[in-house]
C-alpha atoms as a PDB file:
ATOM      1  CA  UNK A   1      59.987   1.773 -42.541  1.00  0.00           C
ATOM      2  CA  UNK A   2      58.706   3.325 -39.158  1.00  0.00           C
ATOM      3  CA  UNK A   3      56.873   0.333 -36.628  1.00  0.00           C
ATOM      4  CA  UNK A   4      56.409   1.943 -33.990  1.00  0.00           C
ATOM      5  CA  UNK A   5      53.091   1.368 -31.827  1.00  0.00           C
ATOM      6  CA  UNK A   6      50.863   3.893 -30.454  1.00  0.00           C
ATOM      7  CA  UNK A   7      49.646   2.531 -26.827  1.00  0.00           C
ATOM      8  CA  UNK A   8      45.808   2.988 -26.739  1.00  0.00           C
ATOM      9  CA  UNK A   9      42.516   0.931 -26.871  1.00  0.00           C
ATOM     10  CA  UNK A  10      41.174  -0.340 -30.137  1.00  0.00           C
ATOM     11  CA  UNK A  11      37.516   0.656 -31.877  1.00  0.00           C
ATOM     12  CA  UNK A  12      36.539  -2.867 -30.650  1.00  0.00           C
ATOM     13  CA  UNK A  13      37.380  -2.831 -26.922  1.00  0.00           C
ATOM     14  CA  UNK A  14      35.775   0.666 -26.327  1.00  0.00           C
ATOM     15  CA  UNK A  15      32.843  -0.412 -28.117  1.00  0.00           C
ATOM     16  CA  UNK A  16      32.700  -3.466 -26.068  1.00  0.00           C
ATOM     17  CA  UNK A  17      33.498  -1.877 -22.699  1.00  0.00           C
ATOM     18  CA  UNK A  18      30.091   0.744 -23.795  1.00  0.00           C
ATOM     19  CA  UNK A  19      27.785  -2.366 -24.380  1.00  0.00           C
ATOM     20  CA  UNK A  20      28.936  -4.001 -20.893  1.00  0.00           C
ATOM     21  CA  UNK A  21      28.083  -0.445 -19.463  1.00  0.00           C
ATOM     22  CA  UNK A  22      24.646  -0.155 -21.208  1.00  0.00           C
ATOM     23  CA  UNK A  23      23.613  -3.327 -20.448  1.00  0.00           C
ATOM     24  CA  UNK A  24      24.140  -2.687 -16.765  1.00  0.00           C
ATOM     25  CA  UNK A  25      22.144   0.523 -16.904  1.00  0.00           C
ATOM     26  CA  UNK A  26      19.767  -1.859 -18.784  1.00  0.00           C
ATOM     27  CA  UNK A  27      19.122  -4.309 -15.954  1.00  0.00           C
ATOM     28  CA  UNK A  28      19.214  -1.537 -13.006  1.00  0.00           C
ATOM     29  CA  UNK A  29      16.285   0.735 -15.273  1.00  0.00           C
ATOM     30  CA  UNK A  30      14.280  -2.622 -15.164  1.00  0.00           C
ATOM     31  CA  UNK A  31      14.807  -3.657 -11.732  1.00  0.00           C
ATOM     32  CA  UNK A  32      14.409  -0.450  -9.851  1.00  0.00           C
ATOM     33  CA  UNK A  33      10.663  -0.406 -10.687  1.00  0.00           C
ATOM     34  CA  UNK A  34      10.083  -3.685  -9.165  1.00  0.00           C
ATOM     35  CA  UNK A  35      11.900  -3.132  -6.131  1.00  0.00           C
ATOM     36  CA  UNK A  36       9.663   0.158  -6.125  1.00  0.00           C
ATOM     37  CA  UNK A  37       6.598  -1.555  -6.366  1.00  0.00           C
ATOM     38  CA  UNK A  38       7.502  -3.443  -3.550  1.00  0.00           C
ATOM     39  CA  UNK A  39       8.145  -1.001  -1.040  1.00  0.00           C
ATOM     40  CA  UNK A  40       5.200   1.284  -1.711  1.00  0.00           C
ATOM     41  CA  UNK A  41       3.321  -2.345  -1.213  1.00  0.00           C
ATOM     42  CA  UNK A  42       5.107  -3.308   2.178  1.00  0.00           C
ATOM     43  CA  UNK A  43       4.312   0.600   3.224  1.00  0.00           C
ATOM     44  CA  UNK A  44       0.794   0.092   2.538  1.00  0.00           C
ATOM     45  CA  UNK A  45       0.508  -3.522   4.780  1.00  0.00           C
ATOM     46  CA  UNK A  46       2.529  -1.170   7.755  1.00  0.00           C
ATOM     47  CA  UNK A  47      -0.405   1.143   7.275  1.00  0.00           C
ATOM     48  CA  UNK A  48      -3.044  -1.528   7.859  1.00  0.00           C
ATOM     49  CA  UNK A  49      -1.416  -2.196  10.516  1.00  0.00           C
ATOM     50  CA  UNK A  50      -1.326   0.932  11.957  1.00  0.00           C
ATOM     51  CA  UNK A  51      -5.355   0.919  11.105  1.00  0.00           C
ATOM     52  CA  UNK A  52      -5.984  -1.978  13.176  1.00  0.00           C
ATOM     53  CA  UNK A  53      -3.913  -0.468  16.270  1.00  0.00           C
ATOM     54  CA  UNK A  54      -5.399   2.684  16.031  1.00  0.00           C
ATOM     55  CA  UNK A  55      -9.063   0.689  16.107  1.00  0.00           C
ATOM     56  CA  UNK A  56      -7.408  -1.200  18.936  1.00  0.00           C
ATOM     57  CA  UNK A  57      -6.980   2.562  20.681  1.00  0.00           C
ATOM     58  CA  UNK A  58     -10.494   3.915  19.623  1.00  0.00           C
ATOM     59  CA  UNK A  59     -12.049   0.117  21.539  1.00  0.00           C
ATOM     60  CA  UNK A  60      -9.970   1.148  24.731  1.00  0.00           C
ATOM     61  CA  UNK A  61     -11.330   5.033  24.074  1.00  0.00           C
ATOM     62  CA  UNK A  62     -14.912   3.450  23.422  1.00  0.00           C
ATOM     63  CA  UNK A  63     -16.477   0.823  25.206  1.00  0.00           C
ATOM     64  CA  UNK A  64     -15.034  -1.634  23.218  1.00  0.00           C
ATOM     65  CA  UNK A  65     -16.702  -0.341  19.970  1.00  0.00           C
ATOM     66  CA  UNK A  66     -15.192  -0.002  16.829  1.00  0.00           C
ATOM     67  CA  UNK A  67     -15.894   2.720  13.916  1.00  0.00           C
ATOM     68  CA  UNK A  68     -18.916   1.669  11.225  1.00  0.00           C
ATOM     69  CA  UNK A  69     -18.957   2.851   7.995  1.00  0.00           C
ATOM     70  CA  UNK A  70     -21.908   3.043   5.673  1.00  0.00           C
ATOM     71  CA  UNK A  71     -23.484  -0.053   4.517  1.00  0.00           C
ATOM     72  CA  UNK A  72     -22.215   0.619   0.739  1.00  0.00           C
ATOM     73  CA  UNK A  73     -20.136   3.371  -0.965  1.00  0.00           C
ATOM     74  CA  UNK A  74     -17.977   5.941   0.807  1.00  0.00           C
ATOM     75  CA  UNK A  75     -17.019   4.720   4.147  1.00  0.00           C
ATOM     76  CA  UNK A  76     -16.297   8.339   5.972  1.00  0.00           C
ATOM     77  CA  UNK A  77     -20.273   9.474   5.074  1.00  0.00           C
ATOM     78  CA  UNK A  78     -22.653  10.645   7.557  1.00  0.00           C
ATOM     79  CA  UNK A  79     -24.035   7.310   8.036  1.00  0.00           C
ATOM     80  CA  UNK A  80     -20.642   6.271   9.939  1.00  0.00           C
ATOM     81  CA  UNK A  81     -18.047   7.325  12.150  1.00  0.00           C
ATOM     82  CA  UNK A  82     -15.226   5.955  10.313  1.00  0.00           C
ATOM     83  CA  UNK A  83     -14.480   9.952   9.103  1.00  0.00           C
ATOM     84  CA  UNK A  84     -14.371  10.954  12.907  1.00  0.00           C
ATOM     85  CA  UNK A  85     -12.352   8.228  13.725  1.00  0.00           C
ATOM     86  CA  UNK A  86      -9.498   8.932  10.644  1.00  0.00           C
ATOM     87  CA  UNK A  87      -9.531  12.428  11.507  1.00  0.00           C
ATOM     88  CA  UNK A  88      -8.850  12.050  15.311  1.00  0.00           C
ATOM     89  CA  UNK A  89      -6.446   8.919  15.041  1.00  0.00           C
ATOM     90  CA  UNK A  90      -4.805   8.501  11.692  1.00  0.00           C
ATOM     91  CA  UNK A  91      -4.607  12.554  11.061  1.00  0.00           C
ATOM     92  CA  UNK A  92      -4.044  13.789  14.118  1.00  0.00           C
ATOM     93  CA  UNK A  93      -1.088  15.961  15.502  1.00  0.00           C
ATOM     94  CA  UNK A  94       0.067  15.874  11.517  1.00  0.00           C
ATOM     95  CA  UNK A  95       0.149  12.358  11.615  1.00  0.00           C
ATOM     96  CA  UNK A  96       0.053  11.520   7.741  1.00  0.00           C
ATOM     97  CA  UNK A  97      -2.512   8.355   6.165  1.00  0.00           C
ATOM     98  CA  UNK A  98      -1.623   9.032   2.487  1.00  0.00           C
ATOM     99  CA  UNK A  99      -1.096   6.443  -0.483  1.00  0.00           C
ATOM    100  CA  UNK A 100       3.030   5.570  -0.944  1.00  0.00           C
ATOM    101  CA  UNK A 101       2.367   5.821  -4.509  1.00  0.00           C
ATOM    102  CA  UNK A 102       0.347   8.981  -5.014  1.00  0.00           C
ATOM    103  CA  UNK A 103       1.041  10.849  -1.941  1.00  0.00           C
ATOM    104  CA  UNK A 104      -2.783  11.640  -1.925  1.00  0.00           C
ATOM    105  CA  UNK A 105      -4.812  10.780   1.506  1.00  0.00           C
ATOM    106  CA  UNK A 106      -5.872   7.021   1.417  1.00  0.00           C
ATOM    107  CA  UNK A 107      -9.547   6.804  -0.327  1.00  0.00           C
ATOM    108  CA  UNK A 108     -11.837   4.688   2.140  1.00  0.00           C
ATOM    109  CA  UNK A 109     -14.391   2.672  -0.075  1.00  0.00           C
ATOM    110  CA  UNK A 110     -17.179  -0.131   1.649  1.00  0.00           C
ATOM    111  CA  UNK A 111     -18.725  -1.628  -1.175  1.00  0.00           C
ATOM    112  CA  UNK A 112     -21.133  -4.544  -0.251  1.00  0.00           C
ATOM    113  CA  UNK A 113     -18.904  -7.630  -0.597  1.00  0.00           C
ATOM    114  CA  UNK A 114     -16.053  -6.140  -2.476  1.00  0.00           C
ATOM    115  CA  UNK A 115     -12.207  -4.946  -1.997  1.00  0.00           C
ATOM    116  CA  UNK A 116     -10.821  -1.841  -3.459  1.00  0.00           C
ATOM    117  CA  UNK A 117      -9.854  -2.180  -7.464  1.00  0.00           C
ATOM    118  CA  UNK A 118      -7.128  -0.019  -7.369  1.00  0.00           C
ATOM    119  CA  UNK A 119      -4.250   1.048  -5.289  1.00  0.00           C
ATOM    120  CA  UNK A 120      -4.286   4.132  -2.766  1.00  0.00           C
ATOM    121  CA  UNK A 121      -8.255   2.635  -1.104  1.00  0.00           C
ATOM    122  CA  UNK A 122      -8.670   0.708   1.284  1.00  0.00           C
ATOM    123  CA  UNK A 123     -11.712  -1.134   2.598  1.00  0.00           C
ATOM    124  CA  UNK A 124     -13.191  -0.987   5.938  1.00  0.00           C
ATOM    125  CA  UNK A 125     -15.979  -3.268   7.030  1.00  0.00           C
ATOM    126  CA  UNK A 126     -17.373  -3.516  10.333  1.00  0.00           C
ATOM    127  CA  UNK A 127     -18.497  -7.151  11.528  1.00  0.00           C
ATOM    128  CA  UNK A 128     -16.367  -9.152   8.777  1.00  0.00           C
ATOM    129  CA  UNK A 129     -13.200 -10.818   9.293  1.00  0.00           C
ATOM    130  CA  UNK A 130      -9.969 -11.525   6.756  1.00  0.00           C
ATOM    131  CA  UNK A 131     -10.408 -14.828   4.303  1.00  0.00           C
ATOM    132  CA  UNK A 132      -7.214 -14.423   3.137  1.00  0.00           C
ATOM    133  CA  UNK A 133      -7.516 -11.621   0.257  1.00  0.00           C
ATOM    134  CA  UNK A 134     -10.999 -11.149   0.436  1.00  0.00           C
ATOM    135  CA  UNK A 135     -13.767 -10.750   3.728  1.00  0.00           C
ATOM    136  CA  UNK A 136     -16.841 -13.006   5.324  1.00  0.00           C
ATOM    137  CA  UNK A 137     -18.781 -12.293   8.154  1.00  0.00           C
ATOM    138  CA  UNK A 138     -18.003 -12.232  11.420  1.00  0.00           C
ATOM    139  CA  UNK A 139     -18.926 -10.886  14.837  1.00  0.00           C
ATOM    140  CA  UNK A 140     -20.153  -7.498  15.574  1.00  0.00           C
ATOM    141  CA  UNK A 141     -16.813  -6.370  17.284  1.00  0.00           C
ATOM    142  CA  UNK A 142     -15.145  -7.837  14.254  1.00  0.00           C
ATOM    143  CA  UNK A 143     -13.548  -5.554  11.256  1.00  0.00           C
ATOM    144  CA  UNK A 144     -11.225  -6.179   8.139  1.00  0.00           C
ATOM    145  CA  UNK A 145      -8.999  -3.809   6.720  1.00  0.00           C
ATOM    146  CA  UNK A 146      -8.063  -4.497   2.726  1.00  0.00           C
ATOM    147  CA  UNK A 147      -5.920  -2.469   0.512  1.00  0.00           C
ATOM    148  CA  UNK A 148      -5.373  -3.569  -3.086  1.00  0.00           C
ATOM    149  CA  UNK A 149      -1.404  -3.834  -3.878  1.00  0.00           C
ATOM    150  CA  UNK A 150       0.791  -2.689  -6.684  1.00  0.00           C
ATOM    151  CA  UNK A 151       2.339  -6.108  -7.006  1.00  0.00           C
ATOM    152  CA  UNK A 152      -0.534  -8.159  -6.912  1.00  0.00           C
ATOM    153  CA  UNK A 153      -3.282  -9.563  -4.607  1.00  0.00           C
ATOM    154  CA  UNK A 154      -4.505  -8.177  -2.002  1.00  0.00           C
ATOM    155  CA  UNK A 155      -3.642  -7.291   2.202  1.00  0.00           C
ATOM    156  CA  UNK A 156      -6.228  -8.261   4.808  1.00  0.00           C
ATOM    157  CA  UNK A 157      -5.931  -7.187   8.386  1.00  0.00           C
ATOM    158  CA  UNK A 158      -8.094  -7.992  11.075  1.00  0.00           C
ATOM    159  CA  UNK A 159      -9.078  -8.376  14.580  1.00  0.00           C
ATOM    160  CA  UNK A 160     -10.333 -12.018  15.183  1.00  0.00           C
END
């Protein structure tokens, strides 16, 4: 009778070292969207805050005026100078102002009382101030900047 032993793995340790493994892909496939989502979010609260210092440029350029929008509806329309004011200083010399998540141009939406629904807008309102997601009134030199976010809620920026 011949006992000798092949060295080797059994069925049930390389079926076993294969579930450790796909469980592990498992957990990064899950997390990696998250940690996506949060990102594009913090990207889009370092835009507002370029917004605001760009306004903060346009006041010294200005007077001490800021951009207005149209009372309702698309911000950049004729009614404003809010499309003047992305074009010479959020666009210029290449400069980009586009959505993390789409890589589209940031839509600019001023609906009475209201903040964007959906990722990739942002809302510009002259005279109203930040109340934490959402805006009131303020002062005529006042403006608030919201963007909706991925994650949830939304960012307000301001100049009060």
């Amino acid at each position: 009778m011949n006992t000798t032993r092949t060295k080797g793995f059994t069925i049930i340790e390389v079926v076993l070292v294969l579930a450790i493994a796909g469980l592990i892909f498992l957990m990064v496939f899950i997390a990696l969207p998250a940690l996506q989502k949060g990102q594009r979010d913090t990207q889009r609260r370092q835009d507002l805050s370029r917004f605001a210092s760009q306004i903060a440029q346009y006041q010294a350029n200005n007077k001490g005026s800021i951009p207005t929008g149209a009372a309702a509806g698309d911000c950049t329309a004729a009614a404003g100078n809010v499309a003047k004011f992305v074009t010479d200083y959020m666009t210029a010399g290449g400069q980009q102002w586009n959505d993390p998540q789409s890589g589209s141009t940031y839509t600019c939406v001023s609906p009475a009382g209201a903040e964007p629904t959906a990722s990739g807008s942002y809302y510009y309102k002259s005279g109203y101030i930040c109340n934490g997601e959402a805006v009131t009134a303020g002062t005529g030199r006042n403006f608030a900047i919201v963007t909706k976010l991925e994650g949830s809620g939304s960012a307000c920026i301001d100049n009060k």
